[in-house]
C-alpha atoms as a PDB file:
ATOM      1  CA  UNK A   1     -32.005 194.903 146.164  1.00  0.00           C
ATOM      2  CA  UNK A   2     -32.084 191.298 145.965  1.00  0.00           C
ATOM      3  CA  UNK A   3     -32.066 189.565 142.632  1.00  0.00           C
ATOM      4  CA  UNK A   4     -34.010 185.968 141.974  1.00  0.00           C
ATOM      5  CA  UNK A   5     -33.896 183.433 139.309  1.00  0.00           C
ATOM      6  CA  UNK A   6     -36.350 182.737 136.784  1.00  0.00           C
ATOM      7  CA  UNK A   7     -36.433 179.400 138.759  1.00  0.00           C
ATOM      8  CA  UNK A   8     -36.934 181.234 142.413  1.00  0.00           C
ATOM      9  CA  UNK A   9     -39.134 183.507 140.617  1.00  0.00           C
ATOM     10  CA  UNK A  10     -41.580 180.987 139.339  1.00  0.00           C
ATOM     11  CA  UNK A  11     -41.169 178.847 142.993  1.00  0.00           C
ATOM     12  CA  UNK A  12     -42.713 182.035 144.394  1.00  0.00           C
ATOM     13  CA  UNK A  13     -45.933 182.878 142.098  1.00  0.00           C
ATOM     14  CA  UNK A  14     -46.852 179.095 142.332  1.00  0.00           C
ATOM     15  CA  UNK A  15     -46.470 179.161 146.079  1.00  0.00           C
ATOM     16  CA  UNK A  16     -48.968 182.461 146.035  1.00  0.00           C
ATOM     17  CA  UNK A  17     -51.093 181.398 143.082  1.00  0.00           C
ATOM     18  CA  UNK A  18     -49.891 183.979 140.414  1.00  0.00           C
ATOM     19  CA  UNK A  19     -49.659 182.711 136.687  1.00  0.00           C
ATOM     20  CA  UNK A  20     -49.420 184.827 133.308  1.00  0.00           C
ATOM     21  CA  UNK A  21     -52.035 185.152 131.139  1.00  0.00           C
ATOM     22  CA  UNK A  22     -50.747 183.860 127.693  1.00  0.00           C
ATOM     23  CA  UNK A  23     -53.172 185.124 124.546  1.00  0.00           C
ATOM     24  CA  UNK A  24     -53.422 182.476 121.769  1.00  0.00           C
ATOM     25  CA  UNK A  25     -51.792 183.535 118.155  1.00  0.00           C
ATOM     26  CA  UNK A  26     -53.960 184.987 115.224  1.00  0.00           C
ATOM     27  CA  UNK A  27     -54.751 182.078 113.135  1.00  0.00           C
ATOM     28  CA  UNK A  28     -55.668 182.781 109.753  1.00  0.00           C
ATOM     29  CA  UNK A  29     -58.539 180.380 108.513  1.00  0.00           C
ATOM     30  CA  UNK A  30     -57.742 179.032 105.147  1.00  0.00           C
ATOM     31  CA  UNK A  31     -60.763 178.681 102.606  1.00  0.00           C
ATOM     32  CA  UNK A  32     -60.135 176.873  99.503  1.00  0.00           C
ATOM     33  CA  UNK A  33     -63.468 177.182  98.107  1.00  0.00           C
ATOM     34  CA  UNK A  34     -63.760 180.393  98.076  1.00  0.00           C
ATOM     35  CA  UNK A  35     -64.656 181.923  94.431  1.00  0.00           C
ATOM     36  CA  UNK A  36     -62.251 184.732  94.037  1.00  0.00           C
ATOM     37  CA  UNK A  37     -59.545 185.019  91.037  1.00  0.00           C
ATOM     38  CA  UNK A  38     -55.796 183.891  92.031  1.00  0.00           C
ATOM     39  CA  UNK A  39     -53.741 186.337  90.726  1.00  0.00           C
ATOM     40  CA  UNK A  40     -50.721 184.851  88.656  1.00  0.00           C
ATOM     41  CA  UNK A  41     -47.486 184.534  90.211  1.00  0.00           C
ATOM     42  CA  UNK A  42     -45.060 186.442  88.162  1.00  0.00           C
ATOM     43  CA  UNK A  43     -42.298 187.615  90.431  1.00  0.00           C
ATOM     44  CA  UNK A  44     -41.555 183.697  90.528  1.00  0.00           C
ATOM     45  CA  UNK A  45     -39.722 183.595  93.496  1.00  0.00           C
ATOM     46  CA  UNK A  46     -36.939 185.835  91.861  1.00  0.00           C
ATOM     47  CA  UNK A  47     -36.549 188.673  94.683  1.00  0.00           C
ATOM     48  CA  UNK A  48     -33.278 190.748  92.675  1.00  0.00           C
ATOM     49  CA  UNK A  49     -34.791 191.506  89.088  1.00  0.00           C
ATOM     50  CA  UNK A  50     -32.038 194.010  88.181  1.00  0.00           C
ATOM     51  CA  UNK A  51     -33.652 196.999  88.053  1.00  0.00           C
ATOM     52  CA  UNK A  52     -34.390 199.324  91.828  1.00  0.00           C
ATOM     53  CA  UNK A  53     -38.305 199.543  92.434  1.00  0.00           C
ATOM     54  CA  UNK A  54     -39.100 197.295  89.198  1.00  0.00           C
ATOM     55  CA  UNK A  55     -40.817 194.906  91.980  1.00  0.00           C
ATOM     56  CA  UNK A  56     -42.730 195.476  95.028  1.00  0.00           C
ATOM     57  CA  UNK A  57     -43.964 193.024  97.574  1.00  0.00           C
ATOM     58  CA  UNK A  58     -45.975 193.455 100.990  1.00  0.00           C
ATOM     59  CA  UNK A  59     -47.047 191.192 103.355  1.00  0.00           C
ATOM     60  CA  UNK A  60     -50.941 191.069 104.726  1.00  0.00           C
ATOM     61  CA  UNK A  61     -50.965 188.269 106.715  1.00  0.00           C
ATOM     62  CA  UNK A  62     -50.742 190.392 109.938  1.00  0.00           C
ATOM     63  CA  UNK A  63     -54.183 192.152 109.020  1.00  0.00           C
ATOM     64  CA  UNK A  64     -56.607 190.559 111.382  1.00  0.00           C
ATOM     65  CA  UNK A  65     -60.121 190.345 109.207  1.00  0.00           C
ATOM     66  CA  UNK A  66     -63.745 188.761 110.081  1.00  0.00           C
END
C-alpha cells in the first residue's frame, strides 16, 4: 500500500476536481434590546467556593435556537 502526503494528496484532488465541503460555525446572534431580566451575577467569577456542589454552572451556548 502506498502512502501520500497531505501535499501529494491535495496535488491529486485538484488535478481531478475533488474539494471538501467545509460547513460554516453556529453563530449565535447577539440582541441587546431584547426585554428579558439579566439575572445577577453572583458566583463572581469565583469557581472554588469551599463547599462540594454549593455551585453549579452549565454552558448553553451549544444549543442551536431560532
Amino acid at each position: 500500500m502506498e502512502k501520500f502526503s497531505s501535499v501529494r494528496v491535495a496535488k491529486l484532488r485538484r488535478m481531478v476536481g475533488l474539494r471538501s465541503i467545509v460547513k460554516k460555525k453556529f453563530k449565535v446572534p447577539t440582541d441587546s434590546t431584547h426585554k428579558f431580566s439579566v439575572p445577577e451575577n453572583i458566583l463572581d467569577c469565583d469557581f472554588k467556593p469551599g463547599t462540594l456542589g454549593a455551585v453549579w454552572v452549565s454552558d448553553t451556548t451549544y444549543i442551536k435556537t431560532q
